[in-house]
Protein backbone atom coordinates (compact mmCIF):
# COMPACT_ATOMS: atom_id res chain seq x y z
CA UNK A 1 -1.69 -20.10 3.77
CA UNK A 2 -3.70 -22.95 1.76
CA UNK A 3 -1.69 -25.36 -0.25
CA UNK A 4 -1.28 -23.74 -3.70
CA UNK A 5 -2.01 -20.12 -2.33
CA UNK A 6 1.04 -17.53 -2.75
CA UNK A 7 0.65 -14.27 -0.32
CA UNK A 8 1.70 -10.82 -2.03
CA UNK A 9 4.50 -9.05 -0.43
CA UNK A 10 3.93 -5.03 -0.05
CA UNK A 11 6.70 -2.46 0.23
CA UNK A 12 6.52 1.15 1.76
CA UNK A 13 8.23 3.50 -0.86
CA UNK A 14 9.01 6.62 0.56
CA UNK A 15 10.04 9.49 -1.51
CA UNK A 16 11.37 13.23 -0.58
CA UNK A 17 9.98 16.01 -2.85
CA UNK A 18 12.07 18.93 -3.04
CA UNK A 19 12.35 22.94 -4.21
CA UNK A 20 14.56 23.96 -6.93
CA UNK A 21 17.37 24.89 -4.30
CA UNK A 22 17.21 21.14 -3.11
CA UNK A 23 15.67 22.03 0.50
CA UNK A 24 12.97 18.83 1.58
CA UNK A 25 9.58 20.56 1.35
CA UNK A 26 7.39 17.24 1.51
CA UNK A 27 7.84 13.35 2.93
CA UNK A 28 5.85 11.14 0.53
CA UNK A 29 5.20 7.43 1.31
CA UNK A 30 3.42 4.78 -0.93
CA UNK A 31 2.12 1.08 0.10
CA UNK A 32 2.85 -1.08 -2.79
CA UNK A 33 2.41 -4.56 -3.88
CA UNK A 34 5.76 -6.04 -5.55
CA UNK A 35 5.08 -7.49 -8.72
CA UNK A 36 6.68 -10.59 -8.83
CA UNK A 37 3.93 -13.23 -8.10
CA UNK A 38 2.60 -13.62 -11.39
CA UNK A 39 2.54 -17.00 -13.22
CA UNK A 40 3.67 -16.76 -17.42
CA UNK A 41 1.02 -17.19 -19.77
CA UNK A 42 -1.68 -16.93 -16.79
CA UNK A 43 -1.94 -13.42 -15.76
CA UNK A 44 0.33 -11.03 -17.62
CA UNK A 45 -2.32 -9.12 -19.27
CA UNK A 46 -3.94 -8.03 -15.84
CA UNK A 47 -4.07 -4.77 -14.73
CA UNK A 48 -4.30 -3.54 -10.95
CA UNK A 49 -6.10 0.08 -10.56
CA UNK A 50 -4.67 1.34 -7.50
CA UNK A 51 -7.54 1.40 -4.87
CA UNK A 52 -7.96 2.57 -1.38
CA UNK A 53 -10.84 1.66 0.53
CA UNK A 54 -12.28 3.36 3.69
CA UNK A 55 -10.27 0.80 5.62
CA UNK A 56 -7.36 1.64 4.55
CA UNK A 57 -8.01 5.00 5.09
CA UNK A 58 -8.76 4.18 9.03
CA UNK A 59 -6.06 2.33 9.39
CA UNK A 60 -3.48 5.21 8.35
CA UNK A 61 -4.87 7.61 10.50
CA UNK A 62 -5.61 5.46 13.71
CA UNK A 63 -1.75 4.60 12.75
CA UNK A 64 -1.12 8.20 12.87
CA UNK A 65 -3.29 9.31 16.11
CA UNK A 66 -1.69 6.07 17.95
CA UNK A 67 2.02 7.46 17.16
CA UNK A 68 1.58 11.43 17.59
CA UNK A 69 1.95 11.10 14.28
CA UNK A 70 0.60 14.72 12.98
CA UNK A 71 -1.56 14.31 9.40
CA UNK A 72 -1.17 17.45 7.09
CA UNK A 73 -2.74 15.95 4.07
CA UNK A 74 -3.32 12.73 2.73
CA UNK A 75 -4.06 11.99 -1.62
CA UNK A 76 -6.11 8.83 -1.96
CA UNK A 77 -5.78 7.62 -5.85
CA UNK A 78 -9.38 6.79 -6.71
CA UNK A 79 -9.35 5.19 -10.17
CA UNK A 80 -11.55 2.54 -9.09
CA UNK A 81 -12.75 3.61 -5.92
CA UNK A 82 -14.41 0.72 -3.30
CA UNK A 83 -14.33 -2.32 -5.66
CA UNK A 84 -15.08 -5.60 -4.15
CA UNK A 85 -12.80 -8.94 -4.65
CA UNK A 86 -14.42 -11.77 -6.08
CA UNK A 87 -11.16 -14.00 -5.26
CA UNK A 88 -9.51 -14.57 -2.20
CA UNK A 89 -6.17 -12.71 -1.98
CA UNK A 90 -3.80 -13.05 0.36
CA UNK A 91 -1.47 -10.09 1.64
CA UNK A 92 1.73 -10.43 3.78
CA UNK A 93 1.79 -7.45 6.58
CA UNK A 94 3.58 -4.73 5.79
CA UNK A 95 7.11 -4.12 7.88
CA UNK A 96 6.54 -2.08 10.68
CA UNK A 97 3.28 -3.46 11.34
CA UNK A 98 4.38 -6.76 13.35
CA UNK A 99 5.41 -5.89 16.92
CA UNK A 100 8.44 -7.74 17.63
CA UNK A 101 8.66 -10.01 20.42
């Protein structure tokens, strides 16, 4: 990274969804940015709109055809839907994404 330049480190949150007699009926998972990398005074009043791109999109399901992976449905929060950066961000890789050795 450039001197002065902090990367923001994401998190898979996965969550199991289940009937009123406790069986598992659905496997949720979330890609999230941890919130820790703000500076005081600089950047507490911003807000991030949740946003998935058509990339990101790709990437899940190429993800998913790669590992067998079968895709039953798929929610895509859209507040803001395809917004373009004007700064440069940068984003650690997500565990499981690095192939070790």
């Amino acid at each position: 990274l450039p001197a002065g330049h902090q990367a923001i480190v994401l998190k898979w949150v996965f969550k199991l969804k289940k009937d009123e007699e406790g069986n598992v009926v659905k496997h949720k998972a979330r890609l999230v940015a941890k919130g820790y990398v703000q500076r005081p005074g600089v950047d507490f009043e911003e807000v991030f709109a949740p946003v998935t791109r058509l990339e990101s999109v790709r990437l899940i399901l190429a993800l998913a055809a790669h590992r067998g992976w079968q895709v039953h449905h798929m929610d895509v929060k859209s507040a803001f839907l395809n917004g373009d950066l004007k700064e440069v961000v940068y984003v650690s890789q997500p565990p499981g994404f690095v192939a070790e050795g």
